[in-house]
PDB file of N, CA and C in Angstrom:
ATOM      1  N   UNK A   1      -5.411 -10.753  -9.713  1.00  0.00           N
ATOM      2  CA  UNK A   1      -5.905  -9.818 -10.698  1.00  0.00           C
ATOM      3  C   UNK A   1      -5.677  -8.398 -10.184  1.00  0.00           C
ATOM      4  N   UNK A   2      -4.658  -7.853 -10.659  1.00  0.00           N
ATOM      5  CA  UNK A   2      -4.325  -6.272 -10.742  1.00  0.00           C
ATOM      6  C   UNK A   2      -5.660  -5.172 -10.517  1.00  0.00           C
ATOM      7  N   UNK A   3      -6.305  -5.688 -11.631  1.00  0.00           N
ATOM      8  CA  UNK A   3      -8.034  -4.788 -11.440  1.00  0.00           C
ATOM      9  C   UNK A   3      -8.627  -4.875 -10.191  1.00  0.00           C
ATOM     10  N   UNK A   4      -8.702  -5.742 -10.199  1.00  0.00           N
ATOM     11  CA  UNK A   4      -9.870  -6.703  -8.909  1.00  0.00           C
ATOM     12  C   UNK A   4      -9.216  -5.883  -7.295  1.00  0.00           C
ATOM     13  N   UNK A   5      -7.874  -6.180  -7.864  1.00  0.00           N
ATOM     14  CA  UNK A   5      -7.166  -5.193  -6.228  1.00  0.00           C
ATOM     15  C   UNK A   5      -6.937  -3.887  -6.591  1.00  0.00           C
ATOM     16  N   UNK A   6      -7.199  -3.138  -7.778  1.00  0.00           N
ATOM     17  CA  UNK A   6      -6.962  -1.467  -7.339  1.00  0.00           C
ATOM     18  C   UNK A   6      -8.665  -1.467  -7.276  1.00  0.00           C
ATOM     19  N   UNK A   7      -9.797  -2.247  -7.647  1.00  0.00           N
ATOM     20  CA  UNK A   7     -11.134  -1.699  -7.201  1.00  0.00           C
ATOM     21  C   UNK A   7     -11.707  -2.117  -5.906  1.00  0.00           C
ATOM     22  N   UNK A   8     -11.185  -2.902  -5.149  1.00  0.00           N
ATOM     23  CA  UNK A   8     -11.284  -3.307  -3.782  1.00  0.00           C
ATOM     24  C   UNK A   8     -10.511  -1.769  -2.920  1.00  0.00           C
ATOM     25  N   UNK A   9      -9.076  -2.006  -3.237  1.00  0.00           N
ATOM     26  CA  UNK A   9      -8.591  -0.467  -2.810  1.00  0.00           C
ATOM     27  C   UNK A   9      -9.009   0.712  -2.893  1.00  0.00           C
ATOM     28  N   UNK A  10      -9.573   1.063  -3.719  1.00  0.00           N
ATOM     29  CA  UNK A  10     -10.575   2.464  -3.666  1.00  0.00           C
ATOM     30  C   UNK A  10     -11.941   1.850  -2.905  1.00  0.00           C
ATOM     31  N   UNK A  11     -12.607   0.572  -2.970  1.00  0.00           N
ATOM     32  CA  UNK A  11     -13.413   0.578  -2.146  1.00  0.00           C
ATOM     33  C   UNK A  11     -13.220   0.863  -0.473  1.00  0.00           C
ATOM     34  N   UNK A  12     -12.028   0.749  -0.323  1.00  0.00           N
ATOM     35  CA  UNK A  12     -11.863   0.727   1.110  1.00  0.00           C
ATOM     36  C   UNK A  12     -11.694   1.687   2.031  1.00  0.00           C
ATOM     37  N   UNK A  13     -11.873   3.077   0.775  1.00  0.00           N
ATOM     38  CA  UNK A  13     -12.083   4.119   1.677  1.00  0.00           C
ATOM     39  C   UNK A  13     -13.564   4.429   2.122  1.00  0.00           C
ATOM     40  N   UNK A  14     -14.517   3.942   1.847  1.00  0.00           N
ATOM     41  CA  UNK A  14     -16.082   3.789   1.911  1.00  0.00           C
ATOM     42  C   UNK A  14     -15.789   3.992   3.701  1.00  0.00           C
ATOM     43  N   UNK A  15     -16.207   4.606   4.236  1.00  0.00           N
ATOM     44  CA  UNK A  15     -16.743   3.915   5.976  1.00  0.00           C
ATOM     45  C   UNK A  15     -15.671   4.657   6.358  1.00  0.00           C
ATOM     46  N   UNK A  16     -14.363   4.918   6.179  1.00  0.00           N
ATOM     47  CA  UNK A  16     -13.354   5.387   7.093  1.00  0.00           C
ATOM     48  C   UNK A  16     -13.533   7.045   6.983  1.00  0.00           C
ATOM     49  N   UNK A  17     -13.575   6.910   8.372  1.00  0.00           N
ATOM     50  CA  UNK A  17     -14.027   8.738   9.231  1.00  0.00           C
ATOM     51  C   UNK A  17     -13.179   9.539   8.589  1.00  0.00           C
ATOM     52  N   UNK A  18     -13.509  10.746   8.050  1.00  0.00           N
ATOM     53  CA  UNK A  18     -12.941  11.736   7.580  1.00  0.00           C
ATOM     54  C   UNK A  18     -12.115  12.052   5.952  1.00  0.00           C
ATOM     55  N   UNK A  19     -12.496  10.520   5.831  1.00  0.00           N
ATOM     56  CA  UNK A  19     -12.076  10.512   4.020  1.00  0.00           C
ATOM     57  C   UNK A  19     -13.548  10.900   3.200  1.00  0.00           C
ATOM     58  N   UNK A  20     -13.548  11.947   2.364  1.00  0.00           N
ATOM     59  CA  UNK A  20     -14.680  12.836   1.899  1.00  0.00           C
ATOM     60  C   UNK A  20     -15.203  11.645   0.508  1.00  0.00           C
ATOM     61  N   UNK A  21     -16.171  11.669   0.063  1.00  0.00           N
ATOM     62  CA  UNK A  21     -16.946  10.687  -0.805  1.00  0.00           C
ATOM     63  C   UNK A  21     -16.217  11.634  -1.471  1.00  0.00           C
ATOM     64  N   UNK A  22     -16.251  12.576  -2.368  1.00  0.00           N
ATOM     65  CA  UNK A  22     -16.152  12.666  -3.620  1.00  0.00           C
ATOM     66  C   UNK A  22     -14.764  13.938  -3.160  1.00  0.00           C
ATOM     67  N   UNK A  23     -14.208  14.254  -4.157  1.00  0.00           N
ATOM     68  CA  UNK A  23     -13.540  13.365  -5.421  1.00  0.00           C
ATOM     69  C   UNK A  23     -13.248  11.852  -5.179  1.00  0.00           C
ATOM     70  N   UNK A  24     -14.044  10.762  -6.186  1.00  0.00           N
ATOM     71  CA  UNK A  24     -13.502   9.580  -6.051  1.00  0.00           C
ATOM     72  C   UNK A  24     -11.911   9.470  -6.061  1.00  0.00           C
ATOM     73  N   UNK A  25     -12.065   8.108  -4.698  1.00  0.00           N
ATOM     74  CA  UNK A  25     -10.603   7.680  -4.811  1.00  0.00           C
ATOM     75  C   UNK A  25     -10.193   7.460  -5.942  1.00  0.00           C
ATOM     76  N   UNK A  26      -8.773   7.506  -6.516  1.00  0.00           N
ATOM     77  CA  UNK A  26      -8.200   6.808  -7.396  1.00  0.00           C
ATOM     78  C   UNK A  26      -6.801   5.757  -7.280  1.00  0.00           C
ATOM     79  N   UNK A  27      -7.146   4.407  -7.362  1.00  0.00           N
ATOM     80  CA  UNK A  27      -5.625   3.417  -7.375  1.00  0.00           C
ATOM     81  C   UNK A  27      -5.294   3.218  -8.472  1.00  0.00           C
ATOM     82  N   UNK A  28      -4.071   3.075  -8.410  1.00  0.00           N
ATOM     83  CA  UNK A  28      -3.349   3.041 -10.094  1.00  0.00           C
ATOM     84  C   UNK A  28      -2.325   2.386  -9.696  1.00  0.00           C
ATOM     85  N   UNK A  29      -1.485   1.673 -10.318  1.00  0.00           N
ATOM     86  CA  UNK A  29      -0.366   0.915 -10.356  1.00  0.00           C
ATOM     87  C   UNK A  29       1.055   2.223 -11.359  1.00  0.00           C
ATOM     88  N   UNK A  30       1.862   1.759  -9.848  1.00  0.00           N
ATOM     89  CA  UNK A  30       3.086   2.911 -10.336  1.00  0.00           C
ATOM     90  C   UNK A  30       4.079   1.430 -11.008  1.00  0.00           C
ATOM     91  N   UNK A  31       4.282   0.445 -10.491  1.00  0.00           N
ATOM     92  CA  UNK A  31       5.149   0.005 -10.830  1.00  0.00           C
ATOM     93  C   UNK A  31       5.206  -1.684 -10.640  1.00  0.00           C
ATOM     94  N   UNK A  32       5.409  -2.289 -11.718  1.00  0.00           N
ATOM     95  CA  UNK A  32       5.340  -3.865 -11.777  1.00  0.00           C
ATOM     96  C   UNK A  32       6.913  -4.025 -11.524  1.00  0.00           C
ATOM     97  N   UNK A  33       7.322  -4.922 -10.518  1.00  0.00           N
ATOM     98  CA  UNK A  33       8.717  -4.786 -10.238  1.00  0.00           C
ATOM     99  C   UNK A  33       8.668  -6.854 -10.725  1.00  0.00           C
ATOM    100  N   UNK A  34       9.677  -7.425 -10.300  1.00  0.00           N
ATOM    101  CA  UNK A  34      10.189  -8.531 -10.721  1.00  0.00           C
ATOM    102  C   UNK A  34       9.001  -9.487  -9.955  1.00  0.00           C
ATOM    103  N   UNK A  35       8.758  -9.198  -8.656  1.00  0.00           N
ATOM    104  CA  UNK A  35       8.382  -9.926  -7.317  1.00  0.00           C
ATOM    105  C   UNK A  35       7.243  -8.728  -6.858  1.00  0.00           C
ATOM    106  N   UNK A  36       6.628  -8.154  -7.034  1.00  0.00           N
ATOM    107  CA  UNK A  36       6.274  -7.205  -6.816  1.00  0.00           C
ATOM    108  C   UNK A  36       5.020  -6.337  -7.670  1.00  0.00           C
ATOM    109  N   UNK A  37       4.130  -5.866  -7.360  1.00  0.00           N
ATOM    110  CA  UNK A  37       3.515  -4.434  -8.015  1.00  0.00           C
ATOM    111  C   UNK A  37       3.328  -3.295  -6.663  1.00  0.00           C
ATOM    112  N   UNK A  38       3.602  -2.490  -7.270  1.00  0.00           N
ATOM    113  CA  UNK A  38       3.537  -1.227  -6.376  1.00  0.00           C
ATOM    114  C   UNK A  38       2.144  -0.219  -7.214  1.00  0.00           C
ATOM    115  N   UNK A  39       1.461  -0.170  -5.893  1.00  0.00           N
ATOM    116  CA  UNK A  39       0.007   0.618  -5.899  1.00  0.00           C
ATOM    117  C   UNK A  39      -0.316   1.280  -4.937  1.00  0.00           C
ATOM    118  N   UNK A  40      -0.779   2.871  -5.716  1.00  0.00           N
ATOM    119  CA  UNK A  40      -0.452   3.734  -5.043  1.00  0.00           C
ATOM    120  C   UNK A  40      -2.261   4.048  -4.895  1.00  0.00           C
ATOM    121  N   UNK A  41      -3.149   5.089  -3.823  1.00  0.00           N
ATOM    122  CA  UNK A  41      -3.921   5.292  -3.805  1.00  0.00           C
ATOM    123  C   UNK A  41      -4.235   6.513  -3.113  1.00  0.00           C
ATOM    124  N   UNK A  42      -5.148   7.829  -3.985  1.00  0.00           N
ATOM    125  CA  UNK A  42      -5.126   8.625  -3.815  1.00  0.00           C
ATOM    126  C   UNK A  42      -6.355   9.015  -3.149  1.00  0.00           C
ATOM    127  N   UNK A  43      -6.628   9.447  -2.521  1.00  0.00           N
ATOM    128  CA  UNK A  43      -7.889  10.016  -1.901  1.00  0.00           C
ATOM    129  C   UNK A  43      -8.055  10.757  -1.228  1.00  0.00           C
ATOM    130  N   UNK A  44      -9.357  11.591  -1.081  1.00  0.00           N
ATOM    131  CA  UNK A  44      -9.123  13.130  -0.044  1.00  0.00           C
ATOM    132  C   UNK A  44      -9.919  13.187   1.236  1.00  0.00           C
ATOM    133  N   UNK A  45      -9.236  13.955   2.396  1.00  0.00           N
ATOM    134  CA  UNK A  45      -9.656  14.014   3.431  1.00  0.00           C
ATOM    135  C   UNK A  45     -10.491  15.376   3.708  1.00  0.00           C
ATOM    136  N   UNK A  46     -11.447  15.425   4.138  1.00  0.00           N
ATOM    137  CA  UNK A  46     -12.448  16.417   4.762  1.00  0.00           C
ATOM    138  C   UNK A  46     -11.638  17.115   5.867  1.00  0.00           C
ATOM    139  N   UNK A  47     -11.709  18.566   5.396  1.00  0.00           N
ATOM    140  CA  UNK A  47     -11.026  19.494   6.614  1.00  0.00           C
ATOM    141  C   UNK A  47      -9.621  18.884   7.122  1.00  0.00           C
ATOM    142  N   UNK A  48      -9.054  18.636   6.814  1.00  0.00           N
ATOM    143  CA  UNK A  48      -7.888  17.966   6.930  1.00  0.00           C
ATOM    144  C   UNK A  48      -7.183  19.076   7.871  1.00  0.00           C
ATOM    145  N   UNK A  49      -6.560  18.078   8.766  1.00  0.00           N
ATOM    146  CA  UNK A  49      -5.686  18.991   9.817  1.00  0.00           C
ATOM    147  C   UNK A  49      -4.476  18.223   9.760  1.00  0.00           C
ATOM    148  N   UNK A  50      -3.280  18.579  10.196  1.00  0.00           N
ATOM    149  CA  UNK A  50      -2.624  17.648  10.220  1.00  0.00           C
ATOM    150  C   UNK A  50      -2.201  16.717  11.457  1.00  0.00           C
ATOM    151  N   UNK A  51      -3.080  17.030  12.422  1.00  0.00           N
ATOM    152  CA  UNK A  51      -2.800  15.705  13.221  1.00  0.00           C
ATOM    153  C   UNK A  51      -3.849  14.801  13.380  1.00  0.00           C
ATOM    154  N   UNK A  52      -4.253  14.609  12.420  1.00  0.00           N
ATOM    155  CA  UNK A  52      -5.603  13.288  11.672  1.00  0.00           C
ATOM    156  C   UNK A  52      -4.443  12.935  10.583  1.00  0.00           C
ATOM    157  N   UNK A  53      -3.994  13.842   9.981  1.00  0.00           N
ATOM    158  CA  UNK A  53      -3.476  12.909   8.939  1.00  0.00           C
ATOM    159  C   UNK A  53      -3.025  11.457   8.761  1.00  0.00           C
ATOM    160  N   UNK A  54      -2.346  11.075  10.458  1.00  0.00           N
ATOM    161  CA  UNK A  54      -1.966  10.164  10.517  1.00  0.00           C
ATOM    162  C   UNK A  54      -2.818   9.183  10.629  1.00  0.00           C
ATOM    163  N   UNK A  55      -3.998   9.563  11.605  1.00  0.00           N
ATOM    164  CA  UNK A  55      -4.719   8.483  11.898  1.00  0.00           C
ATOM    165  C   UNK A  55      -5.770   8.017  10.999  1.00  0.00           C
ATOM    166  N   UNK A  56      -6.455   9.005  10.005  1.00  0.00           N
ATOM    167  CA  UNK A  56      -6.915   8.588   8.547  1.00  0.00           C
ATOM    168  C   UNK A  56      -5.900   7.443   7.930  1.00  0.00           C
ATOM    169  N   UNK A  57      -5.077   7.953   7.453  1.00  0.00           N
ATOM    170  CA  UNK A  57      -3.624   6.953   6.945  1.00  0.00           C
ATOM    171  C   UNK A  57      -4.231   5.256   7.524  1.00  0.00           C
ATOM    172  N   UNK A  58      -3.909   5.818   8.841  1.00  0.00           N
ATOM    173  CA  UNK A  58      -3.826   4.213   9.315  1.00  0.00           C
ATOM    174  C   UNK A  58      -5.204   3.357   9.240  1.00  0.00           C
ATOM    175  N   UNK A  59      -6.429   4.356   9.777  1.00  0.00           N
ATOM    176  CA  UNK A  59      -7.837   3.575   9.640  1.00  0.00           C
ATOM    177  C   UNK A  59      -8.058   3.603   8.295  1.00  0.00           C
ATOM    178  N   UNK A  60      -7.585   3.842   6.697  1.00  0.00           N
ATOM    179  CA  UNK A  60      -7.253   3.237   5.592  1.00  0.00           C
ATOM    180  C   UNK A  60      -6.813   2.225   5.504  1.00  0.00           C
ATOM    181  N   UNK A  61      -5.761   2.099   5.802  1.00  0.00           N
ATOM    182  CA  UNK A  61      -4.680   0.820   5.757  1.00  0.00           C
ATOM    183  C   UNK A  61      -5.337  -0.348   6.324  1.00  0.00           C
ATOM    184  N   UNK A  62      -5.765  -0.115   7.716  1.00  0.00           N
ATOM    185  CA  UNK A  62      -6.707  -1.447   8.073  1.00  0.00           C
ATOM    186  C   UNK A  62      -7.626  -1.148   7.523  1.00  0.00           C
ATOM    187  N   UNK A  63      -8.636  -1.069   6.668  1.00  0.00           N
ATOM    188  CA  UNK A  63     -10.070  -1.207   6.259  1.00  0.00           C
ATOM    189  C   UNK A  63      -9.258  -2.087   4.297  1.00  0.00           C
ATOM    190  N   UNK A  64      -8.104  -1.662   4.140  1.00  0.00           N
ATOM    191  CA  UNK A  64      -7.929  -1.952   2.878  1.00  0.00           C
ATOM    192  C   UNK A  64      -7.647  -3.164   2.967  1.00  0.00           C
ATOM    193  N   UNK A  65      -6.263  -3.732   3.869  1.00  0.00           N
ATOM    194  CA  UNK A  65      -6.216  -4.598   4.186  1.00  0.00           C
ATOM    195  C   UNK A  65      -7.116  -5.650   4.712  1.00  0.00           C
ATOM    196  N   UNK A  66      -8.118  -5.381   5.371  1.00  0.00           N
ATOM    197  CA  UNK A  66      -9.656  -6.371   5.823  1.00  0.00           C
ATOM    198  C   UNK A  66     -10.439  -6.836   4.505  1.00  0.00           C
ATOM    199  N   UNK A  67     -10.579  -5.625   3.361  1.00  0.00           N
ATOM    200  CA  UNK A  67     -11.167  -5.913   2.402  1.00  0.00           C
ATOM    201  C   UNK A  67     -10.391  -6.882   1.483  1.00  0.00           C
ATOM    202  N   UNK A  68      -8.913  -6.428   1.119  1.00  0.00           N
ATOM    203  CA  UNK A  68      -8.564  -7.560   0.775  1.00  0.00           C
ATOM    204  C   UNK A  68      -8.283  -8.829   1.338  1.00  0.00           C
ATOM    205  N   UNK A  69      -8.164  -9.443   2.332  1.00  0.00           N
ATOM    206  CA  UNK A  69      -8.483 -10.363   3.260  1.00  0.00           C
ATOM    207  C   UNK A  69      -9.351 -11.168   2.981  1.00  0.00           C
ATOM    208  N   UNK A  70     -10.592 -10.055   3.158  1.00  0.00           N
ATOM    209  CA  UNK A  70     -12.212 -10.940   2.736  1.00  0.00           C
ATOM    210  C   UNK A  70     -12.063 -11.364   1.211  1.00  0.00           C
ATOM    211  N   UNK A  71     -11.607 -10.840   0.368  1.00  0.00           N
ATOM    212  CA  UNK A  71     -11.394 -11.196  -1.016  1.00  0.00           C
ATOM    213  C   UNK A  71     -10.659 -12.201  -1.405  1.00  0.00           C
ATOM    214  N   UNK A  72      -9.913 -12.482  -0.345  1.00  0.00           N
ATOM    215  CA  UNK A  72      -9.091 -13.898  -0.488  1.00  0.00           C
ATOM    216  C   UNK A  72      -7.632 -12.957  -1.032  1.00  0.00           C
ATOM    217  N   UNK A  73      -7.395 -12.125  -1.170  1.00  0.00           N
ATOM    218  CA  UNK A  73      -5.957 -11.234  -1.700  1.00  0.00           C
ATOM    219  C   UNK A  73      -4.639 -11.228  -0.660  1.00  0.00           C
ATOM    220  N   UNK A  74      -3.995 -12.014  -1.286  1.00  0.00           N
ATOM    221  CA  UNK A  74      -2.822 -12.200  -0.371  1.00  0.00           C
ATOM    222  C   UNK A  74      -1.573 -10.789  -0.164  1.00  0.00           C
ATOM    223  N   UNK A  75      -1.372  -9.521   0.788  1.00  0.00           N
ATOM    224  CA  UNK A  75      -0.266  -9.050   0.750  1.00  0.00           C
ATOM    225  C   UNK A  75       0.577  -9.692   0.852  1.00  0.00           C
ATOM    226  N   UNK A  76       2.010  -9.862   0.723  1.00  0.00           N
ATOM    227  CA  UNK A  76       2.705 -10.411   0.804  1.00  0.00           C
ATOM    228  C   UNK A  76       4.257 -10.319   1.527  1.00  0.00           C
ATOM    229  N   UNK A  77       4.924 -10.173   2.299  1.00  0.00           N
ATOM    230  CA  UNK A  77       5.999  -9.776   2.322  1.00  0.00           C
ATOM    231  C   UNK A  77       7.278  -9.588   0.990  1.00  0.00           C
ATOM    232  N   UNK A  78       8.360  -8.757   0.973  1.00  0.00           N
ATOM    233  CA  UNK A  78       8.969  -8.594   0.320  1.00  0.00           C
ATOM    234  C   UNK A  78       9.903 -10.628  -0.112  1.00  0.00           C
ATOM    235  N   UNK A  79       9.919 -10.751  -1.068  1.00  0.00           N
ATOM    236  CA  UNK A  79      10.407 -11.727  -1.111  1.00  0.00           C
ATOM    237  C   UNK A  79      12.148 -11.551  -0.554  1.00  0.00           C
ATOM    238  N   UNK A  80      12.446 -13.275  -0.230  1.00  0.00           N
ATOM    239  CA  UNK A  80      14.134 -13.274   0.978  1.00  0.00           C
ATOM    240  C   UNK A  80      14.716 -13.341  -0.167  1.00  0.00           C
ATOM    241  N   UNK A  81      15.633 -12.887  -0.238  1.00  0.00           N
ATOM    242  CA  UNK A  81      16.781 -13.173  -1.433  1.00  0.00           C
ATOM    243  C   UNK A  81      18.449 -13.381  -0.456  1.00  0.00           C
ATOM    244  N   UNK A  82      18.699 -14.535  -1.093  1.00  0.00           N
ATOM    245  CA  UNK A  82      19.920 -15.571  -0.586  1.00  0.00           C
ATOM    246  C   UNK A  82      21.425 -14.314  -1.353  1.00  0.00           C
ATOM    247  N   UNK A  83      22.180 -14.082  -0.806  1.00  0.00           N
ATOM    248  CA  UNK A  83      23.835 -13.184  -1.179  1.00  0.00           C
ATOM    249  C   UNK A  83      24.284 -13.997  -0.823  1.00  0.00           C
ATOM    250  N   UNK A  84      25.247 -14.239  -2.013  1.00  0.00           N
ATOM    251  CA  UNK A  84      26.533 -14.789  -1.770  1.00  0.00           C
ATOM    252  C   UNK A  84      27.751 -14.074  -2.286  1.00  0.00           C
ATOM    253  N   UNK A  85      28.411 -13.930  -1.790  1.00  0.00           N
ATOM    254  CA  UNK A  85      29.765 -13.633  -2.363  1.00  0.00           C
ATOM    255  C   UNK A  85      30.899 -13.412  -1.539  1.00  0.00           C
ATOM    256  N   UNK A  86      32.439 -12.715  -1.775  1.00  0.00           N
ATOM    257  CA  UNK A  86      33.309 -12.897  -0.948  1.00  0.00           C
ATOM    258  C   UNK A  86      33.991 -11.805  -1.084  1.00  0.00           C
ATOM    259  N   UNK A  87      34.513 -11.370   0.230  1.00  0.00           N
ATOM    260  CA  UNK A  87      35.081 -10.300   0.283  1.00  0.00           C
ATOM    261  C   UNK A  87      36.450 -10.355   0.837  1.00  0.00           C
ATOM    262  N   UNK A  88      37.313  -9.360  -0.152  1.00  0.00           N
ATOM    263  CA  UNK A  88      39.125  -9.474   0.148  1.00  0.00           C
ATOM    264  C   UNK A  88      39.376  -8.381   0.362  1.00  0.00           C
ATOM    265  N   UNK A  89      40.793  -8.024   1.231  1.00  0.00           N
ATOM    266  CA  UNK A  89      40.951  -7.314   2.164  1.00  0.00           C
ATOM    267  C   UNK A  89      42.377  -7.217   1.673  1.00  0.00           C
ATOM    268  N   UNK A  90      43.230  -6.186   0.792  1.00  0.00           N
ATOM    269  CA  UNK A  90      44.349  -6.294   0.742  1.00  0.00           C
ATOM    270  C   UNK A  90      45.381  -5.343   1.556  1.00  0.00           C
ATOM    271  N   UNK A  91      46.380  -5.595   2.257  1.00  0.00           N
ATOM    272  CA  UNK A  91      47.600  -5.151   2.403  1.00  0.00           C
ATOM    273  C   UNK A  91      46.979  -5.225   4.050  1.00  0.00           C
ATOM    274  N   UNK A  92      47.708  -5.019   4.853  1.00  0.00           N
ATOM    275  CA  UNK A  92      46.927  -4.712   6.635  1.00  0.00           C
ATOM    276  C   UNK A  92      47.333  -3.741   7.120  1.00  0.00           C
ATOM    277  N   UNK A  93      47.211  -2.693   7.850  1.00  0.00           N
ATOM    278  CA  UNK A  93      47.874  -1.865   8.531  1.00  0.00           C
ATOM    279  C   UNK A  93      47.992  -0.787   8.360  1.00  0.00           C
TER     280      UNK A  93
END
């Protein structure tokens, strides 16, 4: 359920240091691909410097990922896709 994982994702900024309560987060879905949805999530950092930026980023990413976890929400890797075809090489030299 699409819903169920962009409201888990905004929950998951709750607890992580330096992401400010309000303006609420917002997740939204940019893009339903074949194999795929792409979801994006916006949220703001308190006094923001930029060498936190990174490490906010990341203590997001694990708290989002844990929550969906506990939810039973599978990320997934990109699905393998099998190529075939053949390649010709004319004249030599």
């Amino acid at each position: 359920d699409v819903g169920e994982a962009l409201n888990y994702l905004e929950a998951a900024t709750e607890g992580v240091e330096k992401i400010a309560e309000g303006p609420s987060p917002n997740a939204y879905v940019e893009e339903f691909g074949p194999d795929s949805v792409t979801i994006s999530v916006h949220y703001w950092i308190e006094d923001p410097r930029p060498q936190d930026l990174l490490s906010v980023r990341s203590a997001y990413a694990r708290a989002a990922k844990h929550r969906l976890d506990v939810a039973g929400i599978t990320i997934s890797p990109a699905s393998k896709r099998e190529l075939q075809g053949r390649i010709a090489v004319e004249g030599s030299g």
